[in-house]
Protein backbone atom coordinates (compact mmCIF):
# COMPACT_ATOMS: atom_id res chain seq x y z
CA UNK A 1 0.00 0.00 0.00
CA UNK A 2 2.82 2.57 0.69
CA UNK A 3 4.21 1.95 -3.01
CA UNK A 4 1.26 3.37 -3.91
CA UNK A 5 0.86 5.94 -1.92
CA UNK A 6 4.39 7.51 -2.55
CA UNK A 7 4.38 6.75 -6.32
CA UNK A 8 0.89 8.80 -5.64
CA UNK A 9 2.55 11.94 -3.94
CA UNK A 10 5.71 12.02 -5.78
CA UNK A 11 4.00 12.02 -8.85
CA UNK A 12 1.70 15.30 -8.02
CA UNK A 13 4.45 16.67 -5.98
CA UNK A 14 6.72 16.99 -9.23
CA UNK A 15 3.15 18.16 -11.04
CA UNK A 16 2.25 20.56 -8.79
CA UNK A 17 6.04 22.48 -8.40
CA UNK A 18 5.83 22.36 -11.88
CA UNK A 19 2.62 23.69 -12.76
CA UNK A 20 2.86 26.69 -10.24
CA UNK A 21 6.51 27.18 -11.19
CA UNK A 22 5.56 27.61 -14.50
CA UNK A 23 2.37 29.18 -14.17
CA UNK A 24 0.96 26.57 -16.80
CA UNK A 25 -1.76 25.48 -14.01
CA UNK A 26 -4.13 24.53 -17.08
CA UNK A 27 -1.95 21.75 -18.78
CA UNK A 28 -0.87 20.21 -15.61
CA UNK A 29 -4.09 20.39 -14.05
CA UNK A 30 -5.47 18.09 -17.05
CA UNK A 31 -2.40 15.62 -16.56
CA UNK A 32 -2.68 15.18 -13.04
CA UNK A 33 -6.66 14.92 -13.53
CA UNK A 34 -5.77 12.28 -16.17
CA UNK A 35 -3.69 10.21 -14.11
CA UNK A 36 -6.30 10.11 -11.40
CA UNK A 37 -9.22 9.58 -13.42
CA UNK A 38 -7.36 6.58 -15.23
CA UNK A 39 -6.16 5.30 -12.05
CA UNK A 40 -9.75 5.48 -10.17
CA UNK A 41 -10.94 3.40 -13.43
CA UNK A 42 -8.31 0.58 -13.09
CA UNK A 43 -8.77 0.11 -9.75
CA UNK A 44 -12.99 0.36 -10.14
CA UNK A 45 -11.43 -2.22 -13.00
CA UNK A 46 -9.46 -4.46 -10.72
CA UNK A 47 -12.01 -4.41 -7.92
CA UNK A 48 -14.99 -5.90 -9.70
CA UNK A 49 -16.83 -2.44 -9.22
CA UNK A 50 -18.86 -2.39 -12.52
CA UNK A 51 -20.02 -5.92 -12.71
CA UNK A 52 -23.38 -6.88 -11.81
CA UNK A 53 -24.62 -8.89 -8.69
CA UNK A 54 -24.74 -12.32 -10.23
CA UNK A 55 -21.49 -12.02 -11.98
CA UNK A 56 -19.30 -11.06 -8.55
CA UNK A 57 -21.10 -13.61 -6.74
CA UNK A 58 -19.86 -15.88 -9.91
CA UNK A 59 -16.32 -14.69 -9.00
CA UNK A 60 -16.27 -14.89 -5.55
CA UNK A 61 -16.71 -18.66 -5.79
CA UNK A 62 -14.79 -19.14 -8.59
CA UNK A 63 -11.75 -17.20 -7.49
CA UNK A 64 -9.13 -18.42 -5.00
CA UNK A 65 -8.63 -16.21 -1.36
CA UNK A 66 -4.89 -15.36 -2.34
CA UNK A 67 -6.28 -14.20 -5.94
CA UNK A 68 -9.03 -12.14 -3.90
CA UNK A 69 -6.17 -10.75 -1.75
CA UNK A 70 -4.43 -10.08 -4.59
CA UNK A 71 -6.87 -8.50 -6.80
CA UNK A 72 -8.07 -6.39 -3.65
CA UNK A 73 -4.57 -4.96 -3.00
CA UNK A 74 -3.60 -3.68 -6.63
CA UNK A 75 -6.93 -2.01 -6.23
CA UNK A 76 -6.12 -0.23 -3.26
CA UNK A 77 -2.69 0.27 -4.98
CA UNK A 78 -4.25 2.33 -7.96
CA UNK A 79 -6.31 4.14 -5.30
CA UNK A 80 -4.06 5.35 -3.30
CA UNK A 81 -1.70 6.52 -7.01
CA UNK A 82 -4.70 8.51 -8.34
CA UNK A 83 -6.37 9.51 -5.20
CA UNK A 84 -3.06 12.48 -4.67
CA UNK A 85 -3.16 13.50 -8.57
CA UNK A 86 -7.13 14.28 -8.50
CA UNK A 87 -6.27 16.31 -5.33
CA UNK A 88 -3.24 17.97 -7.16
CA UNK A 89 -5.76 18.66 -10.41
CA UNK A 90 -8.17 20.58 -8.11
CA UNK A 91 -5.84 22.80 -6.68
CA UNK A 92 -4.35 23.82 -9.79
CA UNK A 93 -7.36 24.55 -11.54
CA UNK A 94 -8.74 26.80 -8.46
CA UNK A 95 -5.26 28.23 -8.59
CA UNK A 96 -5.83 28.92 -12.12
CA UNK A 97 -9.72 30.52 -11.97
């Protein structure tokens, strides 16, 4: 969980000194935004979020508990990398309006 986590902050740490170094807050407010977004998606994705109630319950049988564990942690993984760049994106765009 901490790899993701500080692959999450070092990545909008270098995006944020950048975009308010350069005053570009536009462009790097879309790039951080786009690495969150993507991230949220792949670990919705990962997680089993956007399957219906008969398929999971088809997975959770099928699917052993160290491939649940598994599974479970990458999602928490991409979480924790987007959840920093979405929070990045925000505060460049309010920096920029």
């Amino acid at each position: 969980m901490r790899v993701g986590l500080i692959l999450g902050l070092l990545t909008s740490g270098i995006l944020l000194i950048i975009g308010l170094s350069t005053r570009q807050f536009e462009t790097y407010s879309v790039i951080s935004g786009t690495i969150g977004i993507i991230c949220f998606l792949l670990a919705g994705i990962v997680s089993d979020s956007f399957i219906s109630g008969d398929r999971a319950r088809a997975n959770y049988y099928t699917e052993t508990n160290q491939d649940r564990k598994k599974r479970i942690r990458y999602s928490y993984l991409f979480f924790l990398l987007g959840a920093p760049n979405l929070l990045v994106a925000v505060v460049l765009t309010l920096n920029y309006i």
